[in-house]
C-alpha atoms as a PDB file:
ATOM      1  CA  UNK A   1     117.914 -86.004  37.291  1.00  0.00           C
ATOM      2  CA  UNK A   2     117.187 -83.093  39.637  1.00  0.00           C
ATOM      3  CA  UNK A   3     117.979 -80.452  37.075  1.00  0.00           C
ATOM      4  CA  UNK A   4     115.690 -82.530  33.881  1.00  0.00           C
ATOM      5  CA  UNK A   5     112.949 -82.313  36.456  1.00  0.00           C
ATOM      6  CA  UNK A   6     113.194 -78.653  37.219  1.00  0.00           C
ATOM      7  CA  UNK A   7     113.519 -77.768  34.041  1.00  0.00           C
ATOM      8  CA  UNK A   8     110.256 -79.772  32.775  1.00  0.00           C
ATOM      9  CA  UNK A   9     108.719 -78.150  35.438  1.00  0.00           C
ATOM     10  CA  UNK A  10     109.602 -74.530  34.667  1.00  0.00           C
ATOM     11  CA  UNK A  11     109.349 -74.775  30.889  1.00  0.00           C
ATOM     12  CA  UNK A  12     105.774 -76.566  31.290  1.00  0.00           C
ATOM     13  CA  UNK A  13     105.061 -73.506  33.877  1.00  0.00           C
ATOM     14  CA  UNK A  14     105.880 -71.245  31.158  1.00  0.00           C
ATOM     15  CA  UNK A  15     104.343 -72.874  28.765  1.00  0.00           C
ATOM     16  CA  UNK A  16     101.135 -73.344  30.184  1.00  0.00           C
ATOM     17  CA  UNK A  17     100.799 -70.081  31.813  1.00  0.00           C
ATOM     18  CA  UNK A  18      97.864 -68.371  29.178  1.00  0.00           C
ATOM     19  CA  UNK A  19      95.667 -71.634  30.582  1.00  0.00           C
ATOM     20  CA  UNK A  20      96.059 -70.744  34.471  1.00  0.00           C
ATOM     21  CA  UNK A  21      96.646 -66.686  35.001  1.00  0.00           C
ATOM     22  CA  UNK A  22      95.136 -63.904  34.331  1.00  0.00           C
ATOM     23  CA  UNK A  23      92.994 -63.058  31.308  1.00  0.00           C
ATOM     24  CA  UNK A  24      95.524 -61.384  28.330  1.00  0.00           C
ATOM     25  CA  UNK A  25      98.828 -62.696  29.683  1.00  0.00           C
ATOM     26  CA  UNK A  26     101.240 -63.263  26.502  1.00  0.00           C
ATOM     27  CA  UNK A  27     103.670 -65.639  26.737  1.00  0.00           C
ATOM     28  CA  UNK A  28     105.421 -63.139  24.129  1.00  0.00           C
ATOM     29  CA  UNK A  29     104.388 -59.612  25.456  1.00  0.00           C
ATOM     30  CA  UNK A  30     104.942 -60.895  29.350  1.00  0.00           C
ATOM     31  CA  UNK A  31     108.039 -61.307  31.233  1.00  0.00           C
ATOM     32  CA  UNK A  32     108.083 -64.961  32.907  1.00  0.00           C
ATOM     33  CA  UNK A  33     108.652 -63.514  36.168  1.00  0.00           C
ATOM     34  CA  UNK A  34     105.149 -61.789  35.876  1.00  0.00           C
ATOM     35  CA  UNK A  35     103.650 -65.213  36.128  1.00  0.00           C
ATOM     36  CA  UNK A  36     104.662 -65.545  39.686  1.00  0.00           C
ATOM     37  CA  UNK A  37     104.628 -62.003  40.646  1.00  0.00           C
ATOM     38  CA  UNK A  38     100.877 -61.491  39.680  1.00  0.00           C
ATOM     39  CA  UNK A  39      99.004 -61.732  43.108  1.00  0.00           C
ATOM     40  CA  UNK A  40      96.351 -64.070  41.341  1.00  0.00           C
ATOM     41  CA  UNK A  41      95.102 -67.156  42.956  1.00  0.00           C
ATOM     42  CA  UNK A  42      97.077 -69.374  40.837  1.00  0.00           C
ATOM     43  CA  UNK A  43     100.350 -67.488  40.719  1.00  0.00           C
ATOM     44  CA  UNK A  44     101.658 -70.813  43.204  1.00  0.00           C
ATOM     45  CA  UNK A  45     101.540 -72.486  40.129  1.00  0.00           C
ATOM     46  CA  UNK A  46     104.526 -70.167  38.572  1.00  0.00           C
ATOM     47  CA  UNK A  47     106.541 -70.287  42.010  1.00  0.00           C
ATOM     48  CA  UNK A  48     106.546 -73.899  42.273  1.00  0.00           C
ATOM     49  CA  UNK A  49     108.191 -73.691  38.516  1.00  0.00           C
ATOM     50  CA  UNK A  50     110.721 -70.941  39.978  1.00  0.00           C
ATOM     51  CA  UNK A  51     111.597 -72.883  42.700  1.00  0.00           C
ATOM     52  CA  UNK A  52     112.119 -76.616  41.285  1.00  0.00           C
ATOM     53  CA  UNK A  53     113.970 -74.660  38.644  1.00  0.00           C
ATOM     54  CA  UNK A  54     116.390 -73.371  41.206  1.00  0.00           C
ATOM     55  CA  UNK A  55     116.869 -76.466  43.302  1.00  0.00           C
ATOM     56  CA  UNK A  56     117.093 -78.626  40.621  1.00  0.00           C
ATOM     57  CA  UNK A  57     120.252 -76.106  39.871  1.00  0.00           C
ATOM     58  CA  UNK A  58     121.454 -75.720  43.291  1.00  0.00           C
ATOM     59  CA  UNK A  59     121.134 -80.304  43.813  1.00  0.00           C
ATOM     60  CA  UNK A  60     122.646 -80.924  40.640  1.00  0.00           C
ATOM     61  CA  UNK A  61     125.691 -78.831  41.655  1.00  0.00           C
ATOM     62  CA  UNK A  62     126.162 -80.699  45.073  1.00  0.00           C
ATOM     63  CA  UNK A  63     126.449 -83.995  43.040  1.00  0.00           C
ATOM     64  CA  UNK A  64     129.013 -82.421  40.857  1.00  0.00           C
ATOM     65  CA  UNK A  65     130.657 -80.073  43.049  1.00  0.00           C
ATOM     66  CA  UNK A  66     133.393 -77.649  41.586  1.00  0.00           C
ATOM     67  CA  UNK A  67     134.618 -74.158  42.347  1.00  0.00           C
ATOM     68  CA  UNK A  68     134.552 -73.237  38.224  1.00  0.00           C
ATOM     69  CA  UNK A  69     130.801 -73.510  38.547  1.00  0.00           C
ATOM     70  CA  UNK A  70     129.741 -72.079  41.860  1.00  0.00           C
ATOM     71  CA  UNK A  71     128.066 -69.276  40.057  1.00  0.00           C
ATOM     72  CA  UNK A  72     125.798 -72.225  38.962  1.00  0.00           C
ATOM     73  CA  UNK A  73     124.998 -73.044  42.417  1.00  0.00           C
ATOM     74  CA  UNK A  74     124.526 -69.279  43.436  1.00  0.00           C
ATOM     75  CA  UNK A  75     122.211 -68.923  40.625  1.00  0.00           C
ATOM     76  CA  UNK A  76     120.061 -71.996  41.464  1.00  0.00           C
ATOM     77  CA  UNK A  77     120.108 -70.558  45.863  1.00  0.00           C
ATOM     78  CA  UNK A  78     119.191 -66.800  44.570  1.00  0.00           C
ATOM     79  CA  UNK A  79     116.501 -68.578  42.043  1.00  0.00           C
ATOM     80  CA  UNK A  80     114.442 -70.387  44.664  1.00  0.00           C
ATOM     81  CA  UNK A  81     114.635 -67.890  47.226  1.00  0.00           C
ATOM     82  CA  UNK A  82     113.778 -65.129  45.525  1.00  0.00           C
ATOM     83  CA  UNK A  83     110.409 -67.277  43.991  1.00  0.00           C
ATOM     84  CA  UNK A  84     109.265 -67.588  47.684  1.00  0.00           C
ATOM     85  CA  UNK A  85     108.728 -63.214  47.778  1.00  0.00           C
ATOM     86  CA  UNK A  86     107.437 -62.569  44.761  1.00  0.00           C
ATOM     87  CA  UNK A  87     106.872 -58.906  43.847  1.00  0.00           C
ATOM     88  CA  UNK A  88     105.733 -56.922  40.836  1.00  0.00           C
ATOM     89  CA  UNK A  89     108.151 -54.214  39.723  1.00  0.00           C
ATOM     90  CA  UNK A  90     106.639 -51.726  37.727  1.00  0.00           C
ATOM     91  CA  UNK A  91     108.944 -49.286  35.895  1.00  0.00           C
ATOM     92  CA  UNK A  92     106.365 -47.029  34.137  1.00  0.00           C
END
């Protein structure tokens, strides 16, 4: 249940992004991570996504735990915690 309801909530951040960032973002011509990493007033609105994506990862492995999919789990930790310091990389 925990990883349905962080992915609903990440695809519906990426999906709705054009309606709550910045004037021109693409969903095509943008990276997701952008979403987040803009320092707009509305960027939460991405992070939340990154971060209910990641637990809903990281919860969903404690109910089914196994050492074959711990990368699962690491995935999920490294998710949420690196959607709580977002940053813009610019390689230009």
């Amino acid at each position: 249940m925990c990883i349905k309801f962080g992915i609903l909530t990440f695809a519906a951040t990426i999906l709705l992004g054009p309606l709550y960032t910045v004037e021109g973002y693409s969903v095509t011509a943008n990276t997701i991570s952008e979403l987040g990493a803009q320092r707009t007033p509305n960027n939460v609105v991405a992070i939340i996504g990154f971060v209910a994506f990641g637990l809903g990862i990281a919860i969903e492995w404690l109910r089914h735990r196994s050492w074959v999919t711990t990368p699962f789990l690491l995935f999920g930790i490294f998710i949420a915690a690196l959607s709580v310091c977002p940053r813009a990389v610019r390689l230009d």
